[in-house]
Protein backbone atom coordinates (compact mmCIF):
# COMPACT_ATOMS: atom_id res chain seq x y z
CA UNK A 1 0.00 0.00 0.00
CA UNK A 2 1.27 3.52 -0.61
CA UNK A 3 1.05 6.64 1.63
CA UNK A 4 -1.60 7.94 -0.53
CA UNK A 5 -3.75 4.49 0.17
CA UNK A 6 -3.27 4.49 3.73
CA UNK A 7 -3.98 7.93 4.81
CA UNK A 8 -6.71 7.45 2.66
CA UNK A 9 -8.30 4.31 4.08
CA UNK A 10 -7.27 6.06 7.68
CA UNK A 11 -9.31 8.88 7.04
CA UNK A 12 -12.47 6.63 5.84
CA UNK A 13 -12.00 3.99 8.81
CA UNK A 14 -12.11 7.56 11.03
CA UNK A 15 -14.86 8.94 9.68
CA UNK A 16 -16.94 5.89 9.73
CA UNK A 17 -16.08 5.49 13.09
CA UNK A 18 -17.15 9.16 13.57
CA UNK A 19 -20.29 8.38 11.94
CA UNK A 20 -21.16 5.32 14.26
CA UNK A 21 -20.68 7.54 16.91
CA UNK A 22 -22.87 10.72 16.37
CA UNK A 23 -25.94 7.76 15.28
CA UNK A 24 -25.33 6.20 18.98
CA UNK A 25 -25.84 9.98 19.95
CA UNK A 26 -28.92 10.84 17.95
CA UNK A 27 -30.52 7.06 19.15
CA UNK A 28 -29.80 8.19 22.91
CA UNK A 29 -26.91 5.75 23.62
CA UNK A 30 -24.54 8.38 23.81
CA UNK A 31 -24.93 11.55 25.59
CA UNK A 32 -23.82 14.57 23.81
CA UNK A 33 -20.82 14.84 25.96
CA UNK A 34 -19.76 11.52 25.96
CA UNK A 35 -19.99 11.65 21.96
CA UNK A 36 -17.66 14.89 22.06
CA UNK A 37 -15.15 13.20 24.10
CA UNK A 38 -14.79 10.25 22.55
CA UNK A 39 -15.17 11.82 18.65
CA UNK A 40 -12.25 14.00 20.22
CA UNK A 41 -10.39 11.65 21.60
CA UNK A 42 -10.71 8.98 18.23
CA UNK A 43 -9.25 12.36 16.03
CA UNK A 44 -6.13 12.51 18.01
CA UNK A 45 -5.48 8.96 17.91
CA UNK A 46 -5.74 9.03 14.43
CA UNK A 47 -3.92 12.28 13.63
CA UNK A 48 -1.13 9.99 15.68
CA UNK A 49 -1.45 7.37 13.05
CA UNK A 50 -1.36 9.69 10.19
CA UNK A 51 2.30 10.69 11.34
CA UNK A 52 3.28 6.95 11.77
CA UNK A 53 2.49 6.66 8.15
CA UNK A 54 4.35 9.28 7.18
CA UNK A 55 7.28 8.14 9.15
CA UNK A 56 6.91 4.29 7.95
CA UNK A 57 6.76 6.02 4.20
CA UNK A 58 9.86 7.72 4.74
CA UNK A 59 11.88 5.19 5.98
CA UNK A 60 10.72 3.21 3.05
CA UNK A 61 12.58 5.38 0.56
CA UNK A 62 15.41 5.43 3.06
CA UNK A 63 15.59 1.62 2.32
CA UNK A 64 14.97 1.91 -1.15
CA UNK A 65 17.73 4.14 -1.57
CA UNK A 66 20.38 1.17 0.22
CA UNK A 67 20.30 3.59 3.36
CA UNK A 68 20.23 2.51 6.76
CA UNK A 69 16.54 3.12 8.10
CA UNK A 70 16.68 5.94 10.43
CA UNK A 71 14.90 5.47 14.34
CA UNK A 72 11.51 6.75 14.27
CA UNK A 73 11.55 10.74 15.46
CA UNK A 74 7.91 10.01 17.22
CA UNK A 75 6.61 13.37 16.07
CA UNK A 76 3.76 15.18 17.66
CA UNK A 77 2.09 17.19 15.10
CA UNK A 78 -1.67 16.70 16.80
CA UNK A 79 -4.13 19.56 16.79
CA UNK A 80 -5.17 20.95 20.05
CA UNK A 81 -7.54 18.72 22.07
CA UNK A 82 -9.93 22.13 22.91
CA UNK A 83 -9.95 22.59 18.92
CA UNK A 84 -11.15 19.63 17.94
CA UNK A 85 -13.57 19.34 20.72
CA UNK A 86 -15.05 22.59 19.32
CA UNK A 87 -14.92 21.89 16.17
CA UNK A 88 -16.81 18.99 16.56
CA UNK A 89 -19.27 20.77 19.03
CA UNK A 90 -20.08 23.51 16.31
CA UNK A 91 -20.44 20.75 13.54
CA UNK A 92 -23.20 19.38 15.88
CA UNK A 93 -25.00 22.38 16.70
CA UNK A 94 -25.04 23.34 12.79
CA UNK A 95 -28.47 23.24 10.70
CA UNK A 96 -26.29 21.59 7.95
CA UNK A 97 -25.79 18.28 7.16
CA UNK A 98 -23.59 17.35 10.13
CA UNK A 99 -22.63 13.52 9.05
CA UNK A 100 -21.12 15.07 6.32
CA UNK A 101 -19.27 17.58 8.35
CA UNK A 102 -18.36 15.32 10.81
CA UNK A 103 -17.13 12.72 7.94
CA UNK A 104 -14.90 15.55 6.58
CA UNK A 105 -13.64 16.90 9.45
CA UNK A 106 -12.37 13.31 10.29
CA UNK A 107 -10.79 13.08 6.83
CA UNK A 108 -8.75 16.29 7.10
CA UNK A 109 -8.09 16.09 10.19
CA UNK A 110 -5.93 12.79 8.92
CA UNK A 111 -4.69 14.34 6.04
CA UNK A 112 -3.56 17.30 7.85
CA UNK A 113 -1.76 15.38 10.32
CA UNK A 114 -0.05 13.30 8.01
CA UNK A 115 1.21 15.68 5.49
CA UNK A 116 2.60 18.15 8.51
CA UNK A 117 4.52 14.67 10.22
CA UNK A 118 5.50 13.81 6.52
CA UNK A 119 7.38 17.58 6.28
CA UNK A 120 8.65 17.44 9.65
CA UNK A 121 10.15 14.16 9.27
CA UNK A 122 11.65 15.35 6.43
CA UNK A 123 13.94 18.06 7.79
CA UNK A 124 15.45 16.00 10.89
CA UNK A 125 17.26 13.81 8.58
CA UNK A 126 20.79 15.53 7.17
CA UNK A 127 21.11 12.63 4.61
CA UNK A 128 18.03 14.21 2.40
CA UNK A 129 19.34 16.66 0.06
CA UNK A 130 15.94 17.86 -1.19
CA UNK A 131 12.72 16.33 -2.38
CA UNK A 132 10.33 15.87 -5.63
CA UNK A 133 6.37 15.67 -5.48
CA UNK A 134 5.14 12.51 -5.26
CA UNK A 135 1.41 13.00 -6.88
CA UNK A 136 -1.61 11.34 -5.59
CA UNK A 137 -3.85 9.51 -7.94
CA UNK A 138 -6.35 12.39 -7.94
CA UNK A 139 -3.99 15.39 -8.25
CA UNK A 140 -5.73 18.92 -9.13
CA UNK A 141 -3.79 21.02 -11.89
CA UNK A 142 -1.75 22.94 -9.07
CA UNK A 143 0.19 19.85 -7.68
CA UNK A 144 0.65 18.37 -11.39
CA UNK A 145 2.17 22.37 -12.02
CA UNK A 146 3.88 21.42 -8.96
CA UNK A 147 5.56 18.81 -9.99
CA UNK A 148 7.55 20.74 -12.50
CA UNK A 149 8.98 17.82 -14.53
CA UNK A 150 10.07 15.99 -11.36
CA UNK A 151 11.95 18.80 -10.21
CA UNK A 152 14.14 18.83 -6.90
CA UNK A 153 13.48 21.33 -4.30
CA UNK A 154 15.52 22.21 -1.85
CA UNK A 155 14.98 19.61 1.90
CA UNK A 156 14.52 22.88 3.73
CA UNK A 157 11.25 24.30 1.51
CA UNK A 158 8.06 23.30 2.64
CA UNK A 159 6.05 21.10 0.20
CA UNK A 160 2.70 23.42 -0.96
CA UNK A 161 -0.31 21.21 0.20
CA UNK A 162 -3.84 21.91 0.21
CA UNK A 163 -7.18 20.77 1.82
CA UNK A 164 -7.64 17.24 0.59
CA UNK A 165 -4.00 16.93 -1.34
CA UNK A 166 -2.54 13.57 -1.08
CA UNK A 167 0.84 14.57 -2.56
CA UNK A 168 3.73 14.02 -0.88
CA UNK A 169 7.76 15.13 -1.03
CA UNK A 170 9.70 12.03 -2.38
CA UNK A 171 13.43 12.34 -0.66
CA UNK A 172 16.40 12.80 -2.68
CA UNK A 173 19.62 11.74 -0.61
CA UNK A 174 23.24 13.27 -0.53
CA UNK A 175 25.81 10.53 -1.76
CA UNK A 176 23.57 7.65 -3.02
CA UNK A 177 25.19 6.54 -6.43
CA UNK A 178 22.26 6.96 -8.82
CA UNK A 179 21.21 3.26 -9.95
């Protein structure tokens, strides 16, 4: 499976699991409060996986590359628990569709978390030199611009993401003989 795949299927396992919850709310199983805490608590968990996919992608190019796989940095890049608690109290007091809201804010939330562990990752390791942009399957006219050819940019730039982007930076590495 590739990053784009996982963080994918993360973000729908999350949101149906999102989903379950707010219908055990609306049947009375749940109270409202118990539904927040637990919606909030299931986000951070997996905002935590999203990173561990990013760092379990990146050490796969480290081994593709003949490099020793670096120890995992265990990065924290998970929203604030108050945020997402009222984030996911103002999707419930909304007149719109709030399964859809809910489902969304699941899926970004995973994406976000990802992408943000996938660029921090990047820059604690000295042995990438820079990076090219790994497309997702879906990518919008911007990230195929983006991609420029398959151009190198520089470890230290930030890779330009947006809401629902699965792209990623594909490492280039200092002293590899090229293959």
């Amino acid at each position: 499976m590739t990053y784009e795949t996982n963080v994918a299927a993360l973000g729908e396992k999350t949101s149906n699991l999102i989903e379950g919850l707010w219908v055990k709310h609306m049947t009375g199983t749940l109270s409202f409060d118990e539904f927040s805490v637990t919606a909030t608590r299931l986000l951070v968990s997996a905002q935590a996986k999203g990173v561990a996919i990013s760092e379990l992608t990146l050490a796969g190019y480290f081994q593709q590359a003949g490099l020793a796989v670096p120890a995992f940095q265990g990065l924290q890049t998970v929203a604030s628990t108050d945020g997402l608690q009222k984030a996911v109290a103002t999707i419930a007091a909304s007149d719109l569709d709030t399964v859809m809201q809910l489902r969304r804010l699941a899926t970004a939330e995973v994406m976000e978390a990802a992408g943000n562990g996938y660029q921090k990752a990047m820059k604690g390791y000295k042995q990438i030199e820079g990076y090219t942009r790994g497309l997702d399957s879906g990518a919008c006219e911007l990230c195929r611009w983006l991609y420029k050819d398959g151009f190198v940019y520089p470890a230290g730039q930030s890779m330009h993401r947006h809401k629902g982007c699965l792209c990623h930076p594909v490492p280039t590495f200092k002293n590899v003989p090229k293959g």
